[in-house]
PDB file of N, CA and C in Angstrom:
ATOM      1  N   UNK A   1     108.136  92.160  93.595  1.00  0.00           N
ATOM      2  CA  UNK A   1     108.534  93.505  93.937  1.00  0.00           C
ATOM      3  C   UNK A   1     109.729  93.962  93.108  1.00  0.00           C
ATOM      4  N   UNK A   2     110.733  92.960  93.028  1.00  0.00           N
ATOM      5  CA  UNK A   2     111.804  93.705  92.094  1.00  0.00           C
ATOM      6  C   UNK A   2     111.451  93.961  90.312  1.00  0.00           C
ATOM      7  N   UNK A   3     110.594  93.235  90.105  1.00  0.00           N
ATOM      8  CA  UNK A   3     109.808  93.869  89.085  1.00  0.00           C
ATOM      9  C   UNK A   3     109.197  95.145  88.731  1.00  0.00           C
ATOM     10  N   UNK A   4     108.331  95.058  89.771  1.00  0.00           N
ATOM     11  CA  UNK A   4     107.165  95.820  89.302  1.00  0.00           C
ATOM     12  C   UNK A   4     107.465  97.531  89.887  1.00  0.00           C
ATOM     13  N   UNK A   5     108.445  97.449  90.996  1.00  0.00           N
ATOM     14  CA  UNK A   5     108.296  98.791  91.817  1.00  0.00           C
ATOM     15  C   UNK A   5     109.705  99.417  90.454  1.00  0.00           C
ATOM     16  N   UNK A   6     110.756  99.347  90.028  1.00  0.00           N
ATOM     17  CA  UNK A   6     111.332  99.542  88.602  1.00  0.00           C
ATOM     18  C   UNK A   6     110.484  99.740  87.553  1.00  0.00           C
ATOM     19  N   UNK A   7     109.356  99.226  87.010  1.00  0.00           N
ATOM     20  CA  UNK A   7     108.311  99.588  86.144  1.00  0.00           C
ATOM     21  C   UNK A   7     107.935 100.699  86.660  1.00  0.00           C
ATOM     22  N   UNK A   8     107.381 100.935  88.285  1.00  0.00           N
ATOM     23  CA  UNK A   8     106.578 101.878  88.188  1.00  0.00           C
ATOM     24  C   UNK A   8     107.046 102.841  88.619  1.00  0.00           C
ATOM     25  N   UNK A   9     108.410 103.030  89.064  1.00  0.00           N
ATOM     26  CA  UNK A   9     109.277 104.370  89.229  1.00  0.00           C
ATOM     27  C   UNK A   9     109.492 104.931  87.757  1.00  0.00           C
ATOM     28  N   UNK A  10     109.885 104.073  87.005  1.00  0.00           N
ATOM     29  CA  UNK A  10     109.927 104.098  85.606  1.00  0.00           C
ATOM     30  C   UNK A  10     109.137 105.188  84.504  1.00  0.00           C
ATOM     31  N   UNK A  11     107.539 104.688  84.402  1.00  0.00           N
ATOM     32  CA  UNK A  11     106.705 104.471  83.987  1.00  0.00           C
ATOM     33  C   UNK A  11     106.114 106.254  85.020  1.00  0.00           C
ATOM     34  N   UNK A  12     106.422 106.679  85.873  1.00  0.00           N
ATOM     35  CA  UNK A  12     106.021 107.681  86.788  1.00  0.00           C
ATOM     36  C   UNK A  12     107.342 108.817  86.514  1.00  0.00           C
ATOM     37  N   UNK A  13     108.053 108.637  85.860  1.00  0.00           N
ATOM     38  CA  UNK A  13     109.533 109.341  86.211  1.00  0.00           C
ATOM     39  C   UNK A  13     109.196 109.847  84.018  1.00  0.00           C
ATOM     40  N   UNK A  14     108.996 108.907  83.244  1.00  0.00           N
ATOM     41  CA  UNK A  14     108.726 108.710  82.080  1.00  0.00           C
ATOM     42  C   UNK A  14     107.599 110.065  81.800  1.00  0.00           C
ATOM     43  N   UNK A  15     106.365 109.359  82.313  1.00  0.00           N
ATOM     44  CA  UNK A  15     105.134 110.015  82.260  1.00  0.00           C
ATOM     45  C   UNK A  15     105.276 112.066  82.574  1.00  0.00           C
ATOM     46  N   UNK A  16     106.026 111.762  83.385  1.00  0.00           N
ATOM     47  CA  UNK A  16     106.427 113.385  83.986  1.00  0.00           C
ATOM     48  C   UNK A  16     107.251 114.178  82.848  1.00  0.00           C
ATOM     49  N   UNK A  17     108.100 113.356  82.845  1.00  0.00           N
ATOM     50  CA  UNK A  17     109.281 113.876  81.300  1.00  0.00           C
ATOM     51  C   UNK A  17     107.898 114.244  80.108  1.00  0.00           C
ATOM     52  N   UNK A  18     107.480 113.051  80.069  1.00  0.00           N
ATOM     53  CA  UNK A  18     106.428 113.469  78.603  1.00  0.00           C
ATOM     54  C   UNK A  18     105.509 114.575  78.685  1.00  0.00           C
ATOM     55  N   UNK A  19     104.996 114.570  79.854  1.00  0.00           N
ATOM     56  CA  UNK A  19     103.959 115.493  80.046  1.00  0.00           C
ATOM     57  C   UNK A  19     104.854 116.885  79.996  1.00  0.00           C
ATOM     58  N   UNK A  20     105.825 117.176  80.672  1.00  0.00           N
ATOM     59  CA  UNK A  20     106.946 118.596  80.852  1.00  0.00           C
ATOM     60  C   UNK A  20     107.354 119.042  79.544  1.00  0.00           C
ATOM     61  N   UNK A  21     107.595 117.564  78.236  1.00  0.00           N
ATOM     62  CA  UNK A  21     107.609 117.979  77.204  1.00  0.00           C
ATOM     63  C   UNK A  21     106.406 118.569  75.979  1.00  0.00           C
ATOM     64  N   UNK A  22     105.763 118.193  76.637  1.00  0.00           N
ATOM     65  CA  UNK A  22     103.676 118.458  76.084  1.00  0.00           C
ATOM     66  C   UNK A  22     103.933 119.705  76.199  1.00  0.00           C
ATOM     67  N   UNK A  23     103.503 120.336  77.375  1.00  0.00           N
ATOM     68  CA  UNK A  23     103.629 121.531  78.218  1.00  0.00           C
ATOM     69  C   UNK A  23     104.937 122.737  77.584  1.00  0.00           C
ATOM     70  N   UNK A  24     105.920 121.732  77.320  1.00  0.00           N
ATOM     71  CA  UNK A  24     107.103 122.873  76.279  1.00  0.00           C
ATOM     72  C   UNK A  24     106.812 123.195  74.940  1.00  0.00           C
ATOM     73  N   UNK A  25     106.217 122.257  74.027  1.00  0.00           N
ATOM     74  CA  UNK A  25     105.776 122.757  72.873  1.00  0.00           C
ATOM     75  C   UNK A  25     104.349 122.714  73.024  1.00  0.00           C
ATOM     76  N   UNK A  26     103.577 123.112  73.817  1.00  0.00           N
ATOM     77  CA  UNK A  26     102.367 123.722  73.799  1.00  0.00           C
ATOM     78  C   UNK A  26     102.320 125.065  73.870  1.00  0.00           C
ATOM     79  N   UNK A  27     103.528 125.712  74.862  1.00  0.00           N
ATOM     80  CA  UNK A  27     103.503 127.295  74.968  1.00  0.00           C
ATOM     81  C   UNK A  27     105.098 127.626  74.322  1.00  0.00           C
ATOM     82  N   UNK A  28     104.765 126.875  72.749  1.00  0.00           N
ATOM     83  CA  UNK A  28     105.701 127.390  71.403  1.00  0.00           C
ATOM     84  C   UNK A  28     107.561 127.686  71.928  1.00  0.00           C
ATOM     85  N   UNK A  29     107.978 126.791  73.007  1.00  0.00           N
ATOM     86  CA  UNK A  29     109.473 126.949  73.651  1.00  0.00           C
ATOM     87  C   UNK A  29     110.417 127.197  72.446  1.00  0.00           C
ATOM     88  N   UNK A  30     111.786 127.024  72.619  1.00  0.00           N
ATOM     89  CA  UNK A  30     113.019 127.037  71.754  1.00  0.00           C
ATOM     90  C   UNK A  30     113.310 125.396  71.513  1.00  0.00           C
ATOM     91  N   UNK A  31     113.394 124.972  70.559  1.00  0.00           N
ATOM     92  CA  UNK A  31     113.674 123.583  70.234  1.00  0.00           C
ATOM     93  C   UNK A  31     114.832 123.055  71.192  1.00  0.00           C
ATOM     94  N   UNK A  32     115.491 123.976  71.800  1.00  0.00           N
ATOM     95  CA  UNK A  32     116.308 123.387  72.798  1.00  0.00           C
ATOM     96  C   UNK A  32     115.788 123.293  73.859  1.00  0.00           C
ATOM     97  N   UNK A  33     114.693 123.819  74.596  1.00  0.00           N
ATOM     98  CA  UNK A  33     114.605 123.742  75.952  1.00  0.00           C
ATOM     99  C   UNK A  33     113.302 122.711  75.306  1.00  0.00           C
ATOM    100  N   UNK A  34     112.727 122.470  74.316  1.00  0.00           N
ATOM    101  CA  UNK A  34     111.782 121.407  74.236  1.00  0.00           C
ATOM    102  C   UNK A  34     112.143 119.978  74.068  1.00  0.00           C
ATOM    103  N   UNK A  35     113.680 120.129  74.371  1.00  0.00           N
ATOM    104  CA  UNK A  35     114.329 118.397  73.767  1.00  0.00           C
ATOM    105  C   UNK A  35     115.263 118.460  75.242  1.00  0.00           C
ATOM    106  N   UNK A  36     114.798 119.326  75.775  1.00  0.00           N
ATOM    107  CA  UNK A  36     116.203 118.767  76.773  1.00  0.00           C
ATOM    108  C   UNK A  36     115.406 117.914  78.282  1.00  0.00           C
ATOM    109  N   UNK A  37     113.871 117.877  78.382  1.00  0.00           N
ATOM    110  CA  UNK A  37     113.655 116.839  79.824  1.00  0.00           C
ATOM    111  C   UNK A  37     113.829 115.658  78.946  1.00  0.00           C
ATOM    112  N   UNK A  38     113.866 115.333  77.704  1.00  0.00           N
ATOM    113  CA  UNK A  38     114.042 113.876  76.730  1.00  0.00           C
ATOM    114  C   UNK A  38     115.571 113.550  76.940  1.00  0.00           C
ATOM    115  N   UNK A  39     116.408 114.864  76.530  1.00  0.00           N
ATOM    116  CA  UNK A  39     117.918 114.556  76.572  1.00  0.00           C
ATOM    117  C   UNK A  39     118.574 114.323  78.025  1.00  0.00           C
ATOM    118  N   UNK A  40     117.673 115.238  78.859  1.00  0.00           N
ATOM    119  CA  UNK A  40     118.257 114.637  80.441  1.00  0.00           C
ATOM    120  C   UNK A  40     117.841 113.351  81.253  1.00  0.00           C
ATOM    121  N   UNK A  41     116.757 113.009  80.912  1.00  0.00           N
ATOM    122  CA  UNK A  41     116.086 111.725  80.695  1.00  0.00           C
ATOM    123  C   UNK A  41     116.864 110.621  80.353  1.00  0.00           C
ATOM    124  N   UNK A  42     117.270 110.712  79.068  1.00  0.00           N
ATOM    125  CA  UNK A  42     118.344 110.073  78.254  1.00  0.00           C
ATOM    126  C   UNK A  42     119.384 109.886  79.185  1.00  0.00           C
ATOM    127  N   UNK A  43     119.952 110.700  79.465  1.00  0.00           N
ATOM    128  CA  UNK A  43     121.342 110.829  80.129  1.00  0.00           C
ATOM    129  C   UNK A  43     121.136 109.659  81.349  1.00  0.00           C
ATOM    130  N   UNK A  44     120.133 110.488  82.166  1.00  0.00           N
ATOM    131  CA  UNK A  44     119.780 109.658  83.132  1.00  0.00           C
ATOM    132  C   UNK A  44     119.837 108.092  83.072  1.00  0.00           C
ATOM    133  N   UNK A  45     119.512 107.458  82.522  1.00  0.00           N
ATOM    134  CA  UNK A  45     118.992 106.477  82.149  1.00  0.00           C
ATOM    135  C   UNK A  45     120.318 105.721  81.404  1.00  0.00           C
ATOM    136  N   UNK A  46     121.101 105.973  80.606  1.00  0.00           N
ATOM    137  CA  UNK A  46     122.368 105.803  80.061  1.00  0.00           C
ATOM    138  C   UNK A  46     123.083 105.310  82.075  1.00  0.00           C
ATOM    139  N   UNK A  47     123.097 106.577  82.902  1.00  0.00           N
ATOM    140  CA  UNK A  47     123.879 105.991  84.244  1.00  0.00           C
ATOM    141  C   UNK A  47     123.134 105.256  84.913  1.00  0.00           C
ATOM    142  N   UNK A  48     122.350 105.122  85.064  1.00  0.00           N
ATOM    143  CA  UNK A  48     121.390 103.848  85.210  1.00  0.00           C
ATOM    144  C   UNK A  48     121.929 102.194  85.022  1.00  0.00           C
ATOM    145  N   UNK A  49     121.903 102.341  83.488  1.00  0.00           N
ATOM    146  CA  UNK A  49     122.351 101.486  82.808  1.00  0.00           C
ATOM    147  C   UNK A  49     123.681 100.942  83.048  1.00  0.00           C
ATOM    148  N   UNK A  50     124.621 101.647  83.471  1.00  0.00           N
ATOM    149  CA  UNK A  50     125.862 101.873  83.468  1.00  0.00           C
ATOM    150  C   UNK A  50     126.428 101.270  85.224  1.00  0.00           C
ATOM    151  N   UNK A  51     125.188 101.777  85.955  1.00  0.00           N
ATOM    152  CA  UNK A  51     125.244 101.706  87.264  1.00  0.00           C
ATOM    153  C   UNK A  51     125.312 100.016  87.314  1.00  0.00           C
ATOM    154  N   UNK A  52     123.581  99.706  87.122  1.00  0.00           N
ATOM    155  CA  UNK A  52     123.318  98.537  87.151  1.00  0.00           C
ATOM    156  C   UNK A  52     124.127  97.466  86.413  1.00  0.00           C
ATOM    157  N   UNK A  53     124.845  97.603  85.100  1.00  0.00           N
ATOM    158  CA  UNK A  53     125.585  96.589  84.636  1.00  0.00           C
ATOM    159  C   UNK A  53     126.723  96.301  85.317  1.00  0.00           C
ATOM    160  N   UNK A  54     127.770  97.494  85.917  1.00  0.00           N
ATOM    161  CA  UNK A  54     128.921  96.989  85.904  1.00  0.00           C
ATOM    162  C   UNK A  54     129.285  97.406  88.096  1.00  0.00           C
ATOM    163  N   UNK A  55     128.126  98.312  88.479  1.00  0.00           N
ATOM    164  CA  UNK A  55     128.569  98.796  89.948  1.00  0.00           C
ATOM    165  C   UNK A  55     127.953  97.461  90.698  1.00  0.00           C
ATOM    166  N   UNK A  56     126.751  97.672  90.785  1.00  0.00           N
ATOM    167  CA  UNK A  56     125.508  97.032  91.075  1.00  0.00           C
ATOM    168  C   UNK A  56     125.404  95.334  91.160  1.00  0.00           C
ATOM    169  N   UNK A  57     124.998  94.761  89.689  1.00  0.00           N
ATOM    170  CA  UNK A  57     125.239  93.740  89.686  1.00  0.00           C
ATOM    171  C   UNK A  57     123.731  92.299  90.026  1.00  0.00           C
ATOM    172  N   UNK A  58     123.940  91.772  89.316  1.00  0.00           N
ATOM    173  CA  UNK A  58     123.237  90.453  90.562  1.00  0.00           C
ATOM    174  C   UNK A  58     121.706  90.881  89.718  1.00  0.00           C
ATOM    175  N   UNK A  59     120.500  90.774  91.187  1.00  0.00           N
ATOM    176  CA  UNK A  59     119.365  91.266  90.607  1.00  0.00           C
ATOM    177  C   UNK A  59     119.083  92.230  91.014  1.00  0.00           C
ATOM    178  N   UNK A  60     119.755  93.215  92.254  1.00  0.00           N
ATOM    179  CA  UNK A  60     119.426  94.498  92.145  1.00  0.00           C
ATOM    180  C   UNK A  60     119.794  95.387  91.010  1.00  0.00           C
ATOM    181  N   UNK A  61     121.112  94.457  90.399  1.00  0.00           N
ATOM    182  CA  UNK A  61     121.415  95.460  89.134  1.00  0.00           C
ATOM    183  C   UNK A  61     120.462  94.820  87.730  1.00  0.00           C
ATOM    184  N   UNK A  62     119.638  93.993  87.784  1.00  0.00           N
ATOM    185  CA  UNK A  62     118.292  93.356  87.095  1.00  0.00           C
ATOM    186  C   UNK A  62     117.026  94.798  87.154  1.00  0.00           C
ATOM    187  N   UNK A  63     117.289  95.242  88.158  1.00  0.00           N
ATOM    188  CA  UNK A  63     116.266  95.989  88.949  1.00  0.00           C
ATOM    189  C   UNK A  63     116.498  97.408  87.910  1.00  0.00           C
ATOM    190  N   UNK A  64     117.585  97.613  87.926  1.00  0.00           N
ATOM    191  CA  UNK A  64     118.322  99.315  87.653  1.00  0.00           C
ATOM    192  C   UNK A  64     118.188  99.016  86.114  1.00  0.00           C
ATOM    193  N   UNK A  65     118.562  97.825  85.651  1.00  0.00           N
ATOM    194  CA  UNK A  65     118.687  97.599  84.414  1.00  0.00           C
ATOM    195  C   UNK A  65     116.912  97.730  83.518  1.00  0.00           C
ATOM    196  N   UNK A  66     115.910  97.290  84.631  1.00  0.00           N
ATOM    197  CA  UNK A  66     114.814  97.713  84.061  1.00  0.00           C
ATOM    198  C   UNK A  66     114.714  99.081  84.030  1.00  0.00           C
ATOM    199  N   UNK A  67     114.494  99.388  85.235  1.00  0.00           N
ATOM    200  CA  UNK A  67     114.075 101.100  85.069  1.00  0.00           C
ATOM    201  C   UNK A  67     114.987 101.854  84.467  1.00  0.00           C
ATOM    202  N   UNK A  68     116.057 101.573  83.670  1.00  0.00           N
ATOM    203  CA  UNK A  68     116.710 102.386  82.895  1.00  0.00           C
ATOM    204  C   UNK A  68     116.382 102.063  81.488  1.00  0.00           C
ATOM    205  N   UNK A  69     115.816 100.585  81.267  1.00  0.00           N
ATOM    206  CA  UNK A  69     115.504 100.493  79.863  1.00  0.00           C
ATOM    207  C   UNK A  69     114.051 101.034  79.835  1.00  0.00           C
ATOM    208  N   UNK A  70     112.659 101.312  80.628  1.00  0.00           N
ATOM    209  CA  UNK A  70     111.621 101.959  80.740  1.00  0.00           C
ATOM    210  C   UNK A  70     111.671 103.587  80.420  1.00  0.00           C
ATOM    211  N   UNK A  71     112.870 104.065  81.466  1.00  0.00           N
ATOM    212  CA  UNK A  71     113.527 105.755  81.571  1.00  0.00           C
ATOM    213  C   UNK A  71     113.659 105.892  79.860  1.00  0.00           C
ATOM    214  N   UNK A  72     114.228 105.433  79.660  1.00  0.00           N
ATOM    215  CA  UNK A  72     114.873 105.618  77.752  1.00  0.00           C
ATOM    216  C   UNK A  72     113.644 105.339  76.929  1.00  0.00           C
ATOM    217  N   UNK A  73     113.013 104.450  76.808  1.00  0.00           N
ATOM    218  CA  UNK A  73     111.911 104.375  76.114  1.00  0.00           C
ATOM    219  C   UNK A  73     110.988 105.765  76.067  1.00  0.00           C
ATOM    220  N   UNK A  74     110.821 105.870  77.479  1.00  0.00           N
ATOM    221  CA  UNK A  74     109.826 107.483  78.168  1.00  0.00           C
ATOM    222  C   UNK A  74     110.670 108.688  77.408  1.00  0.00           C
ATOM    223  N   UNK A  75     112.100 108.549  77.416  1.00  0.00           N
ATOM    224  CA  UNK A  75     112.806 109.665  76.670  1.00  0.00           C
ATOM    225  C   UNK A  75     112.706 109.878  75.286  1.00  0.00           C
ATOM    226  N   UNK A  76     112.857 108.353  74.765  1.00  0.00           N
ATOM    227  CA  UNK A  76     112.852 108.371  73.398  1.00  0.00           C
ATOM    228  C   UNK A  76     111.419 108.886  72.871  1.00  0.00           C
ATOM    229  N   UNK A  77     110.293 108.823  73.531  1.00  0.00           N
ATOM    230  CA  UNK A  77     109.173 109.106  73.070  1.00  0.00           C
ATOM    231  C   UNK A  77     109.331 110.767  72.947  1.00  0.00           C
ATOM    232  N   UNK A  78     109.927 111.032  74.420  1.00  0.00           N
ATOM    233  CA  UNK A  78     109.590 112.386  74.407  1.00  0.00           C
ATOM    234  C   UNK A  78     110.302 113.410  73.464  1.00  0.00           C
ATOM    235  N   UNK A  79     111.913 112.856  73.500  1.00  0.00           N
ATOM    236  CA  UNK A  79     112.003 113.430  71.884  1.00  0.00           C
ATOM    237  C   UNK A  79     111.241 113.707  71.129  1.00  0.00           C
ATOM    238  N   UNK A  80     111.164 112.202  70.480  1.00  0.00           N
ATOM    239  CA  UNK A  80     110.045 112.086  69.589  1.00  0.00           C
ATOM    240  C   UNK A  80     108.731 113.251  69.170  1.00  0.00           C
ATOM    241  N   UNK A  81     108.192 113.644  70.492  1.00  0.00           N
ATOM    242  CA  UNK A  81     107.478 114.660  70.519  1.00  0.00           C
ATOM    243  C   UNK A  81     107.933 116.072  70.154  1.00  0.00           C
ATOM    244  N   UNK A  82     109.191 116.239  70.803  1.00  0.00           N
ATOM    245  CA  UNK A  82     109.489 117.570  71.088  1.00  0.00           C
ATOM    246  C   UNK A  82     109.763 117.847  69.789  1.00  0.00           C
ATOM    247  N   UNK A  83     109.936 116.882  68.533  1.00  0.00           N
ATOM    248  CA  UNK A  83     110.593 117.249  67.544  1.00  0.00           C
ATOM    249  C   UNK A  83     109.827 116.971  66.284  1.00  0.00           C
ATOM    250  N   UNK A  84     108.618 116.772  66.530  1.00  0.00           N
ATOM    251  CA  UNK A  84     107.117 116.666  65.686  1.00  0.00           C
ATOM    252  C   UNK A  84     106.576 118.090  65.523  1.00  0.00           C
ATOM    253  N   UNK A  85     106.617 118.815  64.267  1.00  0.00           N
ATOM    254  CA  UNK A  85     106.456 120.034  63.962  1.00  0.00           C
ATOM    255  C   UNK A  85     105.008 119.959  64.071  1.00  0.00           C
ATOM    256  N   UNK A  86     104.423 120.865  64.173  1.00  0.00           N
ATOM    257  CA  UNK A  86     102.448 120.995  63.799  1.00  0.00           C
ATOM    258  C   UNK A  86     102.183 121.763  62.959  1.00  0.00           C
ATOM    259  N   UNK A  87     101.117 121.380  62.582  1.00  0.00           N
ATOM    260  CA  UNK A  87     100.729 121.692  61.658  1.00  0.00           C
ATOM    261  C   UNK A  87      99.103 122.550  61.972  1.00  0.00           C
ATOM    262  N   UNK A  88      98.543 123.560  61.488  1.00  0.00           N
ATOM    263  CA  UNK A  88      97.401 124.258  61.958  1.00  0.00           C
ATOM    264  C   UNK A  88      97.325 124.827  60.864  1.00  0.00           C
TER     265      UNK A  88
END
């Protein structure tokens, strides 16, 4: 359980960001409002990180420390997206 339920808050919290960012450069947004569920994401995930290393602790902070390294990955992608020009 301390595995897997961190993956899948993760992995569900991730998926939403990406998809919100799909959805922003599908109906042609401002490069700022198309990078910012990635950059708040980010953020997120940075206190996460921050929580679990130094508040937390032990293996619940094992726990925080996953789903914040999952959260960032999901962000970094979604950047990633928001900032992939197209081509047509």
């Amino acid at each position: 359980m301390m595995l897997y339920v961190p993956i899948g808050i993760g992995l569900i919290i991730g998926i939403v960001t990406i998809v919100l960012t799909r959805l922003l450069v599908k109906f042609h947004q401002p490069k700022f409002l198309m990078n910012s569920p990635g950059i708040l994401t980010l953020l997120a995930a940075v206190g996460l990180f921050y929580v679990g290393l130094s508040v937390v602790r032990g293996f619940e902070g094992a726990a925080y420390l996953i789903l914040a390294i999952i959260i960032s990955i999901c962000a970094v992608i979604s950047l990633i997206t928001g900032n992939l020009k197209k081509t047509n």
